[in-house]
C-alpha atoms as a PDB file:
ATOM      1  CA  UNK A   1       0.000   0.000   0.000  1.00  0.00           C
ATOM      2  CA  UNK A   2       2.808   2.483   0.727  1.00  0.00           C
ATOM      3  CA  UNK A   3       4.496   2.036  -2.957  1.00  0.00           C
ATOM      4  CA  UNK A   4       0.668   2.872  -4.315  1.00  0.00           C
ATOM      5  CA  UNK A   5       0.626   5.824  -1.717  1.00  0.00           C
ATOM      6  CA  UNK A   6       4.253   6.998  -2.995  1.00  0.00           C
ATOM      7  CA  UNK A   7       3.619   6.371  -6.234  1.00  0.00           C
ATOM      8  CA  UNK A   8       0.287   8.108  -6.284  1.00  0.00           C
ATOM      9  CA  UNK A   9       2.185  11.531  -4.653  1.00  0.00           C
ATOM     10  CA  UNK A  10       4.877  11.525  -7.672  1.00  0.00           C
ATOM     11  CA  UNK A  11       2.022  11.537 -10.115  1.00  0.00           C
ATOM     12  CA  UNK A  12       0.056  14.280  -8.191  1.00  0.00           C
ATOM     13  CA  UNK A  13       3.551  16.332  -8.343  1.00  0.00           C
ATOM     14  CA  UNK A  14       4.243  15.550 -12.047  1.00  0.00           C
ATOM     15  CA  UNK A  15       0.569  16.472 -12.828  1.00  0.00           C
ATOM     16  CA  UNK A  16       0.796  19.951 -10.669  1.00  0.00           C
ATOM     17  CA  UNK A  17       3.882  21.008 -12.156  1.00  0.00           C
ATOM     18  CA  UNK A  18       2.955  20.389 -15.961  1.00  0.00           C
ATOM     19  CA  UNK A  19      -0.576  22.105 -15.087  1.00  0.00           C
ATOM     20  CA  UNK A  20       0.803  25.360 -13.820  1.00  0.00           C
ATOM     21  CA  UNK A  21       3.363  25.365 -16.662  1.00  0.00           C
ATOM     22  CA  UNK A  22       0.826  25.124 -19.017  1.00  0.00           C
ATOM     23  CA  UNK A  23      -1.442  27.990 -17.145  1.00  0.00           C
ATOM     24  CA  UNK A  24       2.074  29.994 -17.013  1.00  0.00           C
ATOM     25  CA  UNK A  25       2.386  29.749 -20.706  1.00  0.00           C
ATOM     26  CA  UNK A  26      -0.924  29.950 -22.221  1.00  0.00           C
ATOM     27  CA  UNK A  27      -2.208  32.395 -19.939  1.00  0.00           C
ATOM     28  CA  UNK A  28       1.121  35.012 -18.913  1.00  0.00           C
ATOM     29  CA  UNK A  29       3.080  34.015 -21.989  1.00  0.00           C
ATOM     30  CA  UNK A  30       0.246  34.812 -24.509  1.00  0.00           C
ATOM     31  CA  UNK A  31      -1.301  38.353 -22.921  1.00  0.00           C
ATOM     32  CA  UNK A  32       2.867  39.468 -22.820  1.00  0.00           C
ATOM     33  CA  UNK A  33       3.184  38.421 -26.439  1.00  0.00           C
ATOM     34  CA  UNK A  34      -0.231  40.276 -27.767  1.00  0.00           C
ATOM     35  CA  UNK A  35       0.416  43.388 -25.182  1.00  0.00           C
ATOM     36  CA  UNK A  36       3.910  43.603 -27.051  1.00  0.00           C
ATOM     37  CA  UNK A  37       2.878  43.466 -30.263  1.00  0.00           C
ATOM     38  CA  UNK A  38       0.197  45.924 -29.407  1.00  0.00           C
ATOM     39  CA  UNK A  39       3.099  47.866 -28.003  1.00  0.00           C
ATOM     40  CA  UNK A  40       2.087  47.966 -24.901  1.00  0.00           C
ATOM     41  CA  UNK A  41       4.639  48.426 -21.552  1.00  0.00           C
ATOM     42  CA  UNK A  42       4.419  46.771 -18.579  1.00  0.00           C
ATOM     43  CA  UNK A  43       7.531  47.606 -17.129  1.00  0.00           C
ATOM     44  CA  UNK A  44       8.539  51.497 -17.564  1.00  0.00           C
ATOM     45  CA  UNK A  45      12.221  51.728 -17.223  1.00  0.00           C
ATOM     46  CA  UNK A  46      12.335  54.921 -18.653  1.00  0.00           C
ATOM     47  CA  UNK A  47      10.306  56.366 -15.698  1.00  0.00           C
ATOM     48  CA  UNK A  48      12.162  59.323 -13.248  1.00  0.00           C
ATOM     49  CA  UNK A  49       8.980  59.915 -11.138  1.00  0.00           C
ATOM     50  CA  UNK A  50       9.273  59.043  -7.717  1.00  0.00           C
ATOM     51  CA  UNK A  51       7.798  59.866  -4.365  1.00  0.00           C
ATOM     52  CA  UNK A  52      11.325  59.376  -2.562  1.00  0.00           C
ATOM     53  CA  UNK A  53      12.883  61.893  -0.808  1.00  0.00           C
ATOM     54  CA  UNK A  54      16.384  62.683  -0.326  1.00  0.00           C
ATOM     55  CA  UNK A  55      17.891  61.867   3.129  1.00  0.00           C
ATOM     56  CA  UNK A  56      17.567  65.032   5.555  1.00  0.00           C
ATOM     57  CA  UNK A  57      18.607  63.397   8.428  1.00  0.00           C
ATOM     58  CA  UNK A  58      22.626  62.963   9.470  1.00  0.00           C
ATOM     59  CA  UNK A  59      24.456  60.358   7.268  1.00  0.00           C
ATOM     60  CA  UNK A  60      26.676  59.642  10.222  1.00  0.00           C
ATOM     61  CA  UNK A  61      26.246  55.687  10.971  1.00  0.00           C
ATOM     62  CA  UNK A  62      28.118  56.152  14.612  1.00  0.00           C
ATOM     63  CA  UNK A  63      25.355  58.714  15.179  1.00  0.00           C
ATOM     64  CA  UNK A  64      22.480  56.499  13.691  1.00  0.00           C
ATOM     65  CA  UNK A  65      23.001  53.522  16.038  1.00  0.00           C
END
């Protein structure tokens, strides 16, 4: 009963991993391909806006800690 019950696991594993590759590429792989040839960006490196501010505090680390 165990080698059924091992067995059994490795096919549950094999089956799980080929599903989400499949969901990975069909769904992720397809909308990146037609967003890109629609020219679409989903990553902006180009952008300089940020909501960071510069450090106002003292950059001293002895005084920090």
């Amino acid at each position: 009963m165990n080698k059924f019950y091992r067995v059994s696991r490795f096919l549950q594993r094999i089956n799980t991993a080929v599903f989400l590759h499949a969901a990975y590429v069909l769904g992720i792989g397809v909308v990146s391909v037609i967003g890109r040839a629609m020219g679409a960006k989903f990553l902006d490196e180009t952008a300089i806006k940020t909501n960071w501010k510069p450090q106002t505090g003292s950059t001293d680390e002895e005084r920090m800690y």
